[in-house]
PDB file of N, CA and C in Angstrom:
ATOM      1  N   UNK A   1     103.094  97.518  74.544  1.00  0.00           N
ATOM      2  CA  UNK A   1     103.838  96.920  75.621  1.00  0.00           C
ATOM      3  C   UNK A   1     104.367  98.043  76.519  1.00  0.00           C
ATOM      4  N   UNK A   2     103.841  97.700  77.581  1.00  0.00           N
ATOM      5  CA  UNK A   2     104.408  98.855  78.681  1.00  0.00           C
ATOM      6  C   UNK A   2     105.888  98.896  78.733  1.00  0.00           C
ATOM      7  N   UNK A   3     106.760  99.695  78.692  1.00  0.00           N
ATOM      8  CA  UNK A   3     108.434  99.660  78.845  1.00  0.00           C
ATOM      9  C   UNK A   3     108.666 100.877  80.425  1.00  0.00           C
ATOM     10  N   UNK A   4     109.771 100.755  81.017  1.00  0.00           N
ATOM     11  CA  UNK A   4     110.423 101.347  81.823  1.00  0.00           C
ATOM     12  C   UNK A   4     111.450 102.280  81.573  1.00  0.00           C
ATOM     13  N   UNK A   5     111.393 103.270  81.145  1.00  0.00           N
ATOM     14  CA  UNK A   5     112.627 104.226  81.010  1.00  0.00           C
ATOM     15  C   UNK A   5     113.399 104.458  82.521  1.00  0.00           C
ATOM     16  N   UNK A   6     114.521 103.857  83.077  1.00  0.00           N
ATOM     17  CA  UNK A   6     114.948 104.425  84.030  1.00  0.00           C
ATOM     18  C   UNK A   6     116.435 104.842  83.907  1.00  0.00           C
ATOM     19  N   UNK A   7     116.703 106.435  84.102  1.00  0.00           N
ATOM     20  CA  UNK A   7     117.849 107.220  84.014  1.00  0.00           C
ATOM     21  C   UNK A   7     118.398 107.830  85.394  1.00  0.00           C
ATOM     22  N   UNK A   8     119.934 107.951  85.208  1.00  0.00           N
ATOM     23  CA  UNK A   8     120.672 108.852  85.538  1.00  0.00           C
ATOM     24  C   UNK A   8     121.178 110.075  85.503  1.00  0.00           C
ATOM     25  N   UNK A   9     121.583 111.203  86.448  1.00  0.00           N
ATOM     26  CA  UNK A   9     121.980 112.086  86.168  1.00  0.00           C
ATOM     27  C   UNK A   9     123.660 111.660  85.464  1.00  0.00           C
ATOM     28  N   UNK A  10     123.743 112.679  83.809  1.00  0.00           N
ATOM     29  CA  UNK A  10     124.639 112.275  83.304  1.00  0.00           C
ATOM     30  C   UNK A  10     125.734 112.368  84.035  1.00  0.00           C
ATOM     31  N   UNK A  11     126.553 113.040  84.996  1.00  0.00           N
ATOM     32  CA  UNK A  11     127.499 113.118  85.135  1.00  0.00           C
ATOM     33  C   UNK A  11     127.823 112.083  86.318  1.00  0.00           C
ATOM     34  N   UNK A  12     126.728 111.300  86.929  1.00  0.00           N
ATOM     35  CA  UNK A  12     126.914 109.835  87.795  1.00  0.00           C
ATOM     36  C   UNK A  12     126.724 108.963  86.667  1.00  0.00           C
ATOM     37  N   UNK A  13     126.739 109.191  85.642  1.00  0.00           N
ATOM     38  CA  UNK A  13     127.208 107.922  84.426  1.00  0.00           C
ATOM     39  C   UNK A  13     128.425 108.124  83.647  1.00  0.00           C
ATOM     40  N   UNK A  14     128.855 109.022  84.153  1.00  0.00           N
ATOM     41  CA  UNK A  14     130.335 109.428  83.257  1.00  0.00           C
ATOM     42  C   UNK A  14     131.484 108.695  84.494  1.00  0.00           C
ATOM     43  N   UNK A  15     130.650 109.367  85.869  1.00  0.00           N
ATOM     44  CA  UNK A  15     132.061 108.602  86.544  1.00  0.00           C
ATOM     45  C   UNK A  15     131.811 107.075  86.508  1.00  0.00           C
ATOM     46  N   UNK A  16     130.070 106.722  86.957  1.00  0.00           N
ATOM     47  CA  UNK A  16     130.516 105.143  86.963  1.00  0.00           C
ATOM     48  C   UNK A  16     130.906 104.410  85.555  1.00  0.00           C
ATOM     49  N   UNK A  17     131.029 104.958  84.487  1.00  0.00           N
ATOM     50  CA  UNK A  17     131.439 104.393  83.310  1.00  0.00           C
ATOM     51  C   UNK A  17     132.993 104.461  83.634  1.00  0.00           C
ATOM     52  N   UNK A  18     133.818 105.601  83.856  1.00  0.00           N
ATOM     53  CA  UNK A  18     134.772 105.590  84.097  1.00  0.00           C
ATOM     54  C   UNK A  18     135.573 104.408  85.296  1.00  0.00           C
ATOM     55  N   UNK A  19     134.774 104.414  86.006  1.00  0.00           N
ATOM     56  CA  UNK A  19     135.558 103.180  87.313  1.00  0.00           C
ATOM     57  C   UNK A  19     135.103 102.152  87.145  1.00  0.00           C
ATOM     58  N   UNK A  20     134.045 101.888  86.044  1.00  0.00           N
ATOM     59  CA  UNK A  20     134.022 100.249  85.717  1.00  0.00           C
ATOM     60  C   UNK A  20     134.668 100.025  84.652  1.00  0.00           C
ATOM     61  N   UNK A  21     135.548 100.959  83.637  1.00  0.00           N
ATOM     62  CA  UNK A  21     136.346 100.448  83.030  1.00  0.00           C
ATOM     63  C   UNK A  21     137.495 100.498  83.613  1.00  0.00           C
ATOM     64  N   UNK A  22     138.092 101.125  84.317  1.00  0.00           N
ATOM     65  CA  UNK A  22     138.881 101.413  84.967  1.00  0.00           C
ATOM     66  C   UNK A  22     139.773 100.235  85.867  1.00  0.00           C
ATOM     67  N   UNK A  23     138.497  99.487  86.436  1.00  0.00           N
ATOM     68  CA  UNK A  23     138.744  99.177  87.694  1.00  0.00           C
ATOM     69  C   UNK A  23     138.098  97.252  86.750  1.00  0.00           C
ATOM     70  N   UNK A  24     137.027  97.240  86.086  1.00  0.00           N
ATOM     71  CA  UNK A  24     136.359  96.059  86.641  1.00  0.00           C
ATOM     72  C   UNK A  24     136.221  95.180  84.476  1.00  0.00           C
ATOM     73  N   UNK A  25     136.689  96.518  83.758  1.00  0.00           N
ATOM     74  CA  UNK A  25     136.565  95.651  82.276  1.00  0.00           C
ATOM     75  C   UNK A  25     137.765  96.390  81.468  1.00  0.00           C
ATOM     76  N   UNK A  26     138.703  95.883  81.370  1.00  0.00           N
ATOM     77  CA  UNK A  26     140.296  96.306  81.329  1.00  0.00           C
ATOM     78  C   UNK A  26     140.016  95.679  79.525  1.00  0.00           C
ATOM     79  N   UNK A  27     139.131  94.871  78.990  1.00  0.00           N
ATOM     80  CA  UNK A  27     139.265  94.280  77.551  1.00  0.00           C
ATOM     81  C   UNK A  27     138.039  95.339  76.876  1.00  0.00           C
ATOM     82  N   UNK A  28     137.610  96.480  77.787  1.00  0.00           N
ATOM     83  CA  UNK A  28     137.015  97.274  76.751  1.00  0.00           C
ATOM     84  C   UNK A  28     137.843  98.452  75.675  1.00  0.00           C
ATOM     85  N   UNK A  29     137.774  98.339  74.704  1.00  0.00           N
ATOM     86  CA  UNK A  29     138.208  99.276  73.718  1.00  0.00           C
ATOM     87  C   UNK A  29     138.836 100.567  74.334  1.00  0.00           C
ATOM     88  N   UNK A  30     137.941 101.293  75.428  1.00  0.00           N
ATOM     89  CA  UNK A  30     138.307 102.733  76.308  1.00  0.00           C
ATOM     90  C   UNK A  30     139.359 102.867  77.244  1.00  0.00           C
ATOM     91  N   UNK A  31     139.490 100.867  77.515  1.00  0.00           N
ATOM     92  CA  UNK A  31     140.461 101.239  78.840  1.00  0.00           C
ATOM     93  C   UNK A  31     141.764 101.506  77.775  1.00  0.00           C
ATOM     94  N   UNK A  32     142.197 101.639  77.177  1.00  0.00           N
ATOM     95  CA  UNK A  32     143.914 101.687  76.975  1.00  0.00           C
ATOM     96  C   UNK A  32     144.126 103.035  76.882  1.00  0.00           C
ATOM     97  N   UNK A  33     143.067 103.636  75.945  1.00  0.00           N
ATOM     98  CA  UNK A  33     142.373 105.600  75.678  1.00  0.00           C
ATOM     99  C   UNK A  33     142.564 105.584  77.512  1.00  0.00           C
ATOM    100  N   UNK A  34     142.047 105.993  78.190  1.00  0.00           N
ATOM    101  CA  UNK A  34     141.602 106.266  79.813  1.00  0.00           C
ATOM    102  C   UNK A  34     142.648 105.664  80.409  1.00  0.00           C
ATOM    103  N   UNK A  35     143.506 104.869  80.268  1.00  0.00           N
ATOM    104  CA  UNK A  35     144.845 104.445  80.868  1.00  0.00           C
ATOM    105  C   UNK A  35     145.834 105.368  80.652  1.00  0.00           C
ATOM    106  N   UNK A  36     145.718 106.179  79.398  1.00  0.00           N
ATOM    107  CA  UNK A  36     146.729 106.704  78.927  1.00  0.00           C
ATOM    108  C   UNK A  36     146.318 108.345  79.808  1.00  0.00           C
ATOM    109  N   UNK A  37     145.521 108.276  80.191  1.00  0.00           N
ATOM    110  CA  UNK A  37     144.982 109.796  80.941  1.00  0.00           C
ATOM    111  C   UNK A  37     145.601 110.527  82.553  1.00  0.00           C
ATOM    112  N   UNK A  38     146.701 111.307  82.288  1.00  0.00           N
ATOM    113  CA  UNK A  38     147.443 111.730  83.310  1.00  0.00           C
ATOM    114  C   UNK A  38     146.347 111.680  85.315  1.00  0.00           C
ATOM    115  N   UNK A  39     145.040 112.254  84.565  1.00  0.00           N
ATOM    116  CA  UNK A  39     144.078 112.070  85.805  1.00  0.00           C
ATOM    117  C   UNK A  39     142.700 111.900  85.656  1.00  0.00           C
ATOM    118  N   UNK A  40     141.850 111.532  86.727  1.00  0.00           N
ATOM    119  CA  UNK A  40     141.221 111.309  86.737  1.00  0.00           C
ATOM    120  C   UNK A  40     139.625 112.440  86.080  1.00  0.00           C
ATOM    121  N   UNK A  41     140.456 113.290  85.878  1.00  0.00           N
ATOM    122  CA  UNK A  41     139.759 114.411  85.699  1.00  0.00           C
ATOM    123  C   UNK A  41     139.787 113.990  84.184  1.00  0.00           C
ATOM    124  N   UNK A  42     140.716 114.237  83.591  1.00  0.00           N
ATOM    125  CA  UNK A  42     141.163 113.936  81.501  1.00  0.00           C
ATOM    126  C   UNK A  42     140.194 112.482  81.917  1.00  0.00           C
ATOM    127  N   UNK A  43     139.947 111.815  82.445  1.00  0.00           N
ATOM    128  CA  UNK A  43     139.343 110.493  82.248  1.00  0.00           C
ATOM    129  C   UNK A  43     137.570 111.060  82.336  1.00  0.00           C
ATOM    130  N   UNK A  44     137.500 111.866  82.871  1.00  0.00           N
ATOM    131  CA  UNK A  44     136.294 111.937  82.712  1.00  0.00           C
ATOM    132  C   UNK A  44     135.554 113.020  81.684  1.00  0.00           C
ATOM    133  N   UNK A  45     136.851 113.888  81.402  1.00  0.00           N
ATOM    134  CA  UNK A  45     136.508 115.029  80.446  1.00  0.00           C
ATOM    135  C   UNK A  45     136.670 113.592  78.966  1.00  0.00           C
ATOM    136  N   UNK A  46     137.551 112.876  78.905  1.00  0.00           N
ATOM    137  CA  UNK A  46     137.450 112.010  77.916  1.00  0.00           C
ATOM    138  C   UNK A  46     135.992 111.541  77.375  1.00  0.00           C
ATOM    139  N   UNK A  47     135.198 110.649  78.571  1.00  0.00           N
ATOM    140  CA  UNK A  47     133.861 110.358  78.515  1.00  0.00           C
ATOM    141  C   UNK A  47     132.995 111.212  77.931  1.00  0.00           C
ATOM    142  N   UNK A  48     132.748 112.473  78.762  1.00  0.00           N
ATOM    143  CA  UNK A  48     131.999 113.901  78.217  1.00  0.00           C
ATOM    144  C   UNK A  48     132.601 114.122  76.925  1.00  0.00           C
ATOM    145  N   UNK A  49     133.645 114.367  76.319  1.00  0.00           N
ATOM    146  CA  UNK A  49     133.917 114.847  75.133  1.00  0.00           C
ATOM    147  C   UNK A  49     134.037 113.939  73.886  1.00  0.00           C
ATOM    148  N   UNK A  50     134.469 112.486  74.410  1.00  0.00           N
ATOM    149  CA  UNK A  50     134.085 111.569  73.539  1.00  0.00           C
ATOM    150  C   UNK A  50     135.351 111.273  73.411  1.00  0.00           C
ATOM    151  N   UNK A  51     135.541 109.658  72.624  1.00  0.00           N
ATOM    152  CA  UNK A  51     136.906 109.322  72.217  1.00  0.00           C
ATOM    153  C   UNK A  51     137.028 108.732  70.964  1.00  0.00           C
ATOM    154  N   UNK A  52     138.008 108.850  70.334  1.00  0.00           N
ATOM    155  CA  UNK A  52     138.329 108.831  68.627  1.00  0.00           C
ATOM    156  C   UNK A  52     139.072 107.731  68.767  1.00  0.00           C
ATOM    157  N   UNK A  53     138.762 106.304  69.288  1.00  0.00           N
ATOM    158  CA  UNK A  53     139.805 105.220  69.013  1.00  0.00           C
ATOM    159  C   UNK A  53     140.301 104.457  67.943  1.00  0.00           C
ATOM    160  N   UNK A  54     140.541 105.491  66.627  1.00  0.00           N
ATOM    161  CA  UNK A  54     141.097 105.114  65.670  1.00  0.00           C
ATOM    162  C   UNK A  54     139.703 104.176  65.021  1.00  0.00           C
ATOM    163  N   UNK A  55     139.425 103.005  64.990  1.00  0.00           N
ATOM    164  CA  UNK A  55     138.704 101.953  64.262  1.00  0.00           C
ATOM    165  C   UNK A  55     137.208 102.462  64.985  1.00  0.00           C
ATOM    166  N   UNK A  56     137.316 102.973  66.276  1.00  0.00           N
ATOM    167  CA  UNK A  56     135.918 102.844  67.141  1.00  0.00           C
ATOM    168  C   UNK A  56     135.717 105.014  67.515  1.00  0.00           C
ATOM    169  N   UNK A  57     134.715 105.026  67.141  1.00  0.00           N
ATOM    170  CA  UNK A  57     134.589 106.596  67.745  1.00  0.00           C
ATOM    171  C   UNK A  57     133.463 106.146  68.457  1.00  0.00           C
ATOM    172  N   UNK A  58     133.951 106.712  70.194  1.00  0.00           N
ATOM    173  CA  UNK A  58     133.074 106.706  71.126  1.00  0.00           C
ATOM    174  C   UNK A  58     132.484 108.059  71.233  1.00  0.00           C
ATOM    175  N   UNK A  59     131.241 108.663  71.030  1.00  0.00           N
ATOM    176  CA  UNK A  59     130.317 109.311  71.147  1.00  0.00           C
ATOM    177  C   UNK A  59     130.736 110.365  72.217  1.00  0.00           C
ATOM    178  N   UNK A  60     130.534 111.837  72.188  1.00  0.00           N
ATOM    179  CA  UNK A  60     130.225 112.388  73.628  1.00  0.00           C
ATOM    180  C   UNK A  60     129.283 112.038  74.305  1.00  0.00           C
ATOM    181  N   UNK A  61     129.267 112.225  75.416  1.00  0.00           N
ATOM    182  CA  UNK A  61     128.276 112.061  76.621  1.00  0.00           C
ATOM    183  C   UNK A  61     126.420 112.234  76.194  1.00  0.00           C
ATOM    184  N   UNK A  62     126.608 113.260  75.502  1.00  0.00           N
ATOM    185  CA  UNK A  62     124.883 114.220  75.094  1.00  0.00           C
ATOM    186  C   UNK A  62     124.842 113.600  73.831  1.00  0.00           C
ATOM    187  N   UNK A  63     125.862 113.286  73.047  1.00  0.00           N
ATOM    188  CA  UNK A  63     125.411 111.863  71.711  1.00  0.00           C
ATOM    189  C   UNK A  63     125.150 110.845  71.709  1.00  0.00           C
ATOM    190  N   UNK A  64     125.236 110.446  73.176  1.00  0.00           N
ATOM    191  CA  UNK A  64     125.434 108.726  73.440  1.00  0.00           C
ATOM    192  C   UNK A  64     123.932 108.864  73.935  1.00  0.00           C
ATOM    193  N   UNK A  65     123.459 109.964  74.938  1.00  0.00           N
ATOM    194  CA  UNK A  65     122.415 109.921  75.795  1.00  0.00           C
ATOM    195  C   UNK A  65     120.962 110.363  74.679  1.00  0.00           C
ATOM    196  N   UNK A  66     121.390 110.863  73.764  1.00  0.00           N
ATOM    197  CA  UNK A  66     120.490 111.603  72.846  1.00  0.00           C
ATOM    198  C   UNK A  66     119.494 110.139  72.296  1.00  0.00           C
ATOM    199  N   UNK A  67     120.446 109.232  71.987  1.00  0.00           N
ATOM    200  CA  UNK A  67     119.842 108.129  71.400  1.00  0.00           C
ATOM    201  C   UNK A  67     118.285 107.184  72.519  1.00  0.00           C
ATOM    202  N   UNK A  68     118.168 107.813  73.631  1.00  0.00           N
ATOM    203  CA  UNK A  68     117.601 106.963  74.753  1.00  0.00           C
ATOM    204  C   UNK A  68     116.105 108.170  75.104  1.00  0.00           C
ATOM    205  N   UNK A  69     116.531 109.683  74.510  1.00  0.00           N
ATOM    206  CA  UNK A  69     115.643 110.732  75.280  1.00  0.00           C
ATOM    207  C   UNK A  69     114.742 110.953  74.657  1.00  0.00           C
ATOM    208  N   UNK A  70     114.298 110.234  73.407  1.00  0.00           N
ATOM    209  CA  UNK A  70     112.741 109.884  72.620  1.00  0.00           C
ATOM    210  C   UNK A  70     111.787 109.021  73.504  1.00  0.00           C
ATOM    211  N   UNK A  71     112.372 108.034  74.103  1.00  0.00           N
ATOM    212  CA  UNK A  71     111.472 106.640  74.531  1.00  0.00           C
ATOM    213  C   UNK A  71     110.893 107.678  76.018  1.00  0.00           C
ATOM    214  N   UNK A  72     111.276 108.890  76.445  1.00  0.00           N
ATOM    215  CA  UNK A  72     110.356 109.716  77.174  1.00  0.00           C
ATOM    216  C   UNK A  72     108.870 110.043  76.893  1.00  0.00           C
ATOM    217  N   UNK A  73     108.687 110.374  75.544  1.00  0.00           N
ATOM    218  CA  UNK A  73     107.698 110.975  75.123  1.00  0.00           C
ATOM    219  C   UNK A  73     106.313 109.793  74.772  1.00  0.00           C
ATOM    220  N   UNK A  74     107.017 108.645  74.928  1.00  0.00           N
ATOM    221  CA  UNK A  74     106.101 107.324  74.472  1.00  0.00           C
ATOM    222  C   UNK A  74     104.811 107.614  75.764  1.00  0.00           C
ATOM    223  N   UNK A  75     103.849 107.166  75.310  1.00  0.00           N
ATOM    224  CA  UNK A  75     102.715 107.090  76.204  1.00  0.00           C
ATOM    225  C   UNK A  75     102.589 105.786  77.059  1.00  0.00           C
ATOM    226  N   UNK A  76     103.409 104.549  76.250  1.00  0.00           N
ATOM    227  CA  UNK A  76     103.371 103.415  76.996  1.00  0.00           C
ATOM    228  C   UNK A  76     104.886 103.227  77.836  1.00  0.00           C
ATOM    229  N   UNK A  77     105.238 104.159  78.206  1.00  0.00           N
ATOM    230  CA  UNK A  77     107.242 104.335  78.661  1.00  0.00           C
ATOM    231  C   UNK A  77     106.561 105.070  79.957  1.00  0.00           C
ATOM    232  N   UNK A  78     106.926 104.640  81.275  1.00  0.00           N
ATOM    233  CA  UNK A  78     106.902 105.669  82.566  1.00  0.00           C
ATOM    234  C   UNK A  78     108.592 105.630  82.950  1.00  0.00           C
ATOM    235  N   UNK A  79     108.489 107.012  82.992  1.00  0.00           N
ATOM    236  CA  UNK A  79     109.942 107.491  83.556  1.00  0.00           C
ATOM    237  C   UNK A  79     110.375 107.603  84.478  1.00  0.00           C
ATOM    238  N   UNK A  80     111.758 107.130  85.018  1.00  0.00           N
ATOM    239  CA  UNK A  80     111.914 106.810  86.659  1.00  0.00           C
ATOM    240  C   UNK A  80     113.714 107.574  86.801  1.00  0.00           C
ATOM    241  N   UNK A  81     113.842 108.198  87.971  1.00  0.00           N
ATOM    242  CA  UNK A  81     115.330 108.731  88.382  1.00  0.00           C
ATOM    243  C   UNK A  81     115.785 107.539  88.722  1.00  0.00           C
ATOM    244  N   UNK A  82     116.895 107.238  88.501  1.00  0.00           N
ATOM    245  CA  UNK A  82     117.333 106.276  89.268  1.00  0.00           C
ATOM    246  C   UNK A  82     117.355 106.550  90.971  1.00  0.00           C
ATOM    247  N   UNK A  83     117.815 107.942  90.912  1.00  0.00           N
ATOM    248  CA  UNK A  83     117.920 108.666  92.253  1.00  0.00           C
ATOM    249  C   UNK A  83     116.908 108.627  93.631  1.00  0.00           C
ATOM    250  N   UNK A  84     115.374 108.496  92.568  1.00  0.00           N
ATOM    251  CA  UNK A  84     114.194 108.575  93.194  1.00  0.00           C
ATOM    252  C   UNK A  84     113.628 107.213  93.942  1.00  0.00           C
ATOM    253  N   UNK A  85     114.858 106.134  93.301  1.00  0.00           N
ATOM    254  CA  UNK A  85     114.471 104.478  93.853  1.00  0.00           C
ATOM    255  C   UNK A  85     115.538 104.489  94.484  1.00  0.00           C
ATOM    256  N   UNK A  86     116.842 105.325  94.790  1.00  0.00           N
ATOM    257  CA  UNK A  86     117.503 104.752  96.023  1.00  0.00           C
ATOM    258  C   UNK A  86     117.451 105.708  97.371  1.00  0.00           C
ATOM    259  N   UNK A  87     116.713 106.603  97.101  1.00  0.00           N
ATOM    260  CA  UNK A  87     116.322 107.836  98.400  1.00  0.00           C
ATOM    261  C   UNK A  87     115.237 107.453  99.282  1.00  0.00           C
ATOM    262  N   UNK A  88     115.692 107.611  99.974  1.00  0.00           N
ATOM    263  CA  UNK A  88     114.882 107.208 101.465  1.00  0.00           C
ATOM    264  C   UNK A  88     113.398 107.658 101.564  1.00  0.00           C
ATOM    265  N   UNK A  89     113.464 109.198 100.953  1.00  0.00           N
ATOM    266  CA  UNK A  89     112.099 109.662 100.907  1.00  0.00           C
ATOM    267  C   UNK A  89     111.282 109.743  99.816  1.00  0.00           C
ATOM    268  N   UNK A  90     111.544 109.584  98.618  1.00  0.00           N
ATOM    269  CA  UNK A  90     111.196 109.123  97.532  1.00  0.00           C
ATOM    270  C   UNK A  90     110.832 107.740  97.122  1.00  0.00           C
ATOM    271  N   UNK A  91     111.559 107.184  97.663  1.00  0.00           N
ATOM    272  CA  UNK A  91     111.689 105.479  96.935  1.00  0.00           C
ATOM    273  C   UNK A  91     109.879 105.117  96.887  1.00  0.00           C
ATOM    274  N   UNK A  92     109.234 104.987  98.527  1.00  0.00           N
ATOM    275  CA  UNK A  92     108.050 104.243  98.419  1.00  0.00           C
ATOM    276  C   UNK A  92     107.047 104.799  97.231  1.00  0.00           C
ATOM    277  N   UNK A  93     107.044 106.273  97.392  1.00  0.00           N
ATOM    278  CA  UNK A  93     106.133 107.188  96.076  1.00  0.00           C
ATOM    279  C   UNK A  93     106.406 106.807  94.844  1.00  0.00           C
ATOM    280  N   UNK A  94     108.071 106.125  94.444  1.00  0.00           N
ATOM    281  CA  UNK A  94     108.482 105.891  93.207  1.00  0.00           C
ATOM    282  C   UNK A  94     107.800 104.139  92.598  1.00  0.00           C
ATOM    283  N   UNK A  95     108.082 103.714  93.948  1.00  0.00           N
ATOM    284  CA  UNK A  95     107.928 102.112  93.591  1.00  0.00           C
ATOM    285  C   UNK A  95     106.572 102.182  93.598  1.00  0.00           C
ATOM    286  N   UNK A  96     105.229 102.775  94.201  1.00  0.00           N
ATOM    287  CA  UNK A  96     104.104 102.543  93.964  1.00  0.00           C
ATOM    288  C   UNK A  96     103.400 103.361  92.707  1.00  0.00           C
ATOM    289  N   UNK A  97     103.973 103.927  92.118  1.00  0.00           N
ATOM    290  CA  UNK A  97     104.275 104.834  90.760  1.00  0.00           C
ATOM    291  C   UNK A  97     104.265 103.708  89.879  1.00  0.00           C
ATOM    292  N   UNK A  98     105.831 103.234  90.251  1.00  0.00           N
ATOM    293  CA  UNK A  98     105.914 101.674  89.229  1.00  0.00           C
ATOM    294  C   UNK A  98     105.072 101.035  89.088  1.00  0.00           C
ATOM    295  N   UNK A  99     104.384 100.437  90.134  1.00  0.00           N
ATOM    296  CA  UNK A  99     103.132  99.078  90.386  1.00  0.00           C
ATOM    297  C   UNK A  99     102.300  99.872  89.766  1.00  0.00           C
ATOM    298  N   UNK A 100     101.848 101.112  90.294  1.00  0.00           N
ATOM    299  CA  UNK A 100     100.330 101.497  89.223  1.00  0.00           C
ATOM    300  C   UNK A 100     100.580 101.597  87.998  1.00  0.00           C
ATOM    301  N   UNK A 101     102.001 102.146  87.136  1.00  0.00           N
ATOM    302  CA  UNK A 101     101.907 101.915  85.974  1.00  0.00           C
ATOM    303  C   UNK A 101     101.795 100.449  84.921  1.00  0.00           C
ATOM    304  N   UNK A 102     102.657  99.162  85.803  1.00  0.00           N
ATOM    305  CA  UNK A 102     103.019  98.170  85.250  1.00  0.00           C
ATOM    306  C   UNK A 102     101.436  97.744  85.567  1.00  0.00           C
ATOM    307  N   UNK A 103     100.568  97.586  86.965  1.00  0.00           N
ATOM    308  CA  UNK A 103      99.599  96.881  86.857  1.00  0.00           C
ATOM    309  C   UNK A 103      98.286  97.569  86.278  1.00  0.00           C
ATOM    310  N   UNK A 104      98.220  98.842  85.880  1.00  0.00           N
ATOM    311  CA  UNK A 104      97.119  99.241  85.905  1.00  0.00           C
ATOM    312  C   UNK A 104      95.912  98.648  85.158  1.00  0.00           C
ATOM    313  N   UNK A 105      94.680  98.758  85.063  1.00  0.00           N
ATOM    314  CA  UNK A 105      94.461  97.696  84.270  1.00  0.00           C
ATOM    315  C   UNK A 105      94.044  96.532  84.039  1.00  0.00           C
ATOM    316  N   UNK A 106      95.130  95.604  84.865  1.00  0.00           N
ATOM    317  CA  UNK A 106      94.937  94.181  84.933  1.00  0.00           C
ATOM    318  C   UNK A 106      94.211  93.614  85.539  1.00  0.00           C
ATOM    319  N   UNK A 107      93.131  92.753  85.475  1.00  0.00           N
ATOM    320  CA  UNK A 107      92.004  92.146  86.409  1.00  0.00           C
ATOM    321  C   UNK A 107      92.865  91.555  87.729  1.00  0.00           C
ATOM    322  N   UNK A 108      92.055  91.453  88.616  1.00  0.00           N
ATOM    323  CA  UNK A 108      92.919  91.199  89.782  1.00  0.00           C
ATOM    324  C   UNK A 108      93.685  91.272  90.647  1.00  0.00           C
ATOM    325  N   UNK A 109      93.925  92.966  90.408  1.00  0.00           N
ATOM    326  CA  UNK A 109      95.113  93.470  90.803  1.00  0.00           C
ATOM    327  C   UNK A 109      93.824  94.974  91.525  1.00  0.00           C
ATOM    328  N   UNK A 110      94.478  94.557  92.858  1.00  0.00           N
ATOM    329  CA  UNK A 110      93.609  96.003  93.328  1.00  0.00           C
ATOM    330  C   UNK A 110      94.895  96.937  93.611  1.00  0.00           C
ATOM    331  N   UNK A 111      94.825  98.610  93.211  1.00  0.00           N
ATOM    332  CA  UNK A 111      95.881  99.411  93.286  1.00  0.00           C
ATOM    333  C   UNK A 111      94.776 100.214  94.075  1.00  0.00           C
TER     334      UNK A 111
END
């Protein structure tokens, strides 16, 4: 089965993890840890370094991401930036990347 690996640069997943708990899921386990954080900076060194919430240990950043950076090496996995589908000059090269990988193959489908 063909799969999609598509990633971020880690440190645009540390902040948007940070301002969607922050801001948009107040009943996750992290917000009360990250509430308690003088700035925004300790909120994000929190993420990167990981958090010890007593019952729950949240992972550092490179432990959490470690679990996802095997499904690279798969032969049926094509790998995508997230970066490379929202850039102006990249995107069309990325999305027809996509289509030849998802359709290749398939009768009926001219690439």
């Amino acid at each position: 089965m063909k799969q999609i690996f598509l990633y971020r640069d880690p440190r645009d997943i540390v902040v948007s993890f940070v301002y969607y708990i922050m801001n948009d899921f107040q009943d996750d386990p992290t917000y009360s840890y990250l509430a308690k954080c003088t700035s925004q900076k300790e909120r994000y060194l929190s993420d990167i370094k990981g958090m010890d919430l007593g019952i729950i240990n949240y992972p550092n950043i490179s432990k959490w991401l470690e679990k996802f950076m095997g499904w690279r090496e798969h032969t049926d996995v094509h790998v995508v930036r997230f970066k490379d589908l929202i850039d102006p000059e990249l995107q069309r090269r990325t999305v027809s990347s996509l289509a030849t990988f998802i359709f290749k193959g398939q009768k009926g489908v001219d690439l």
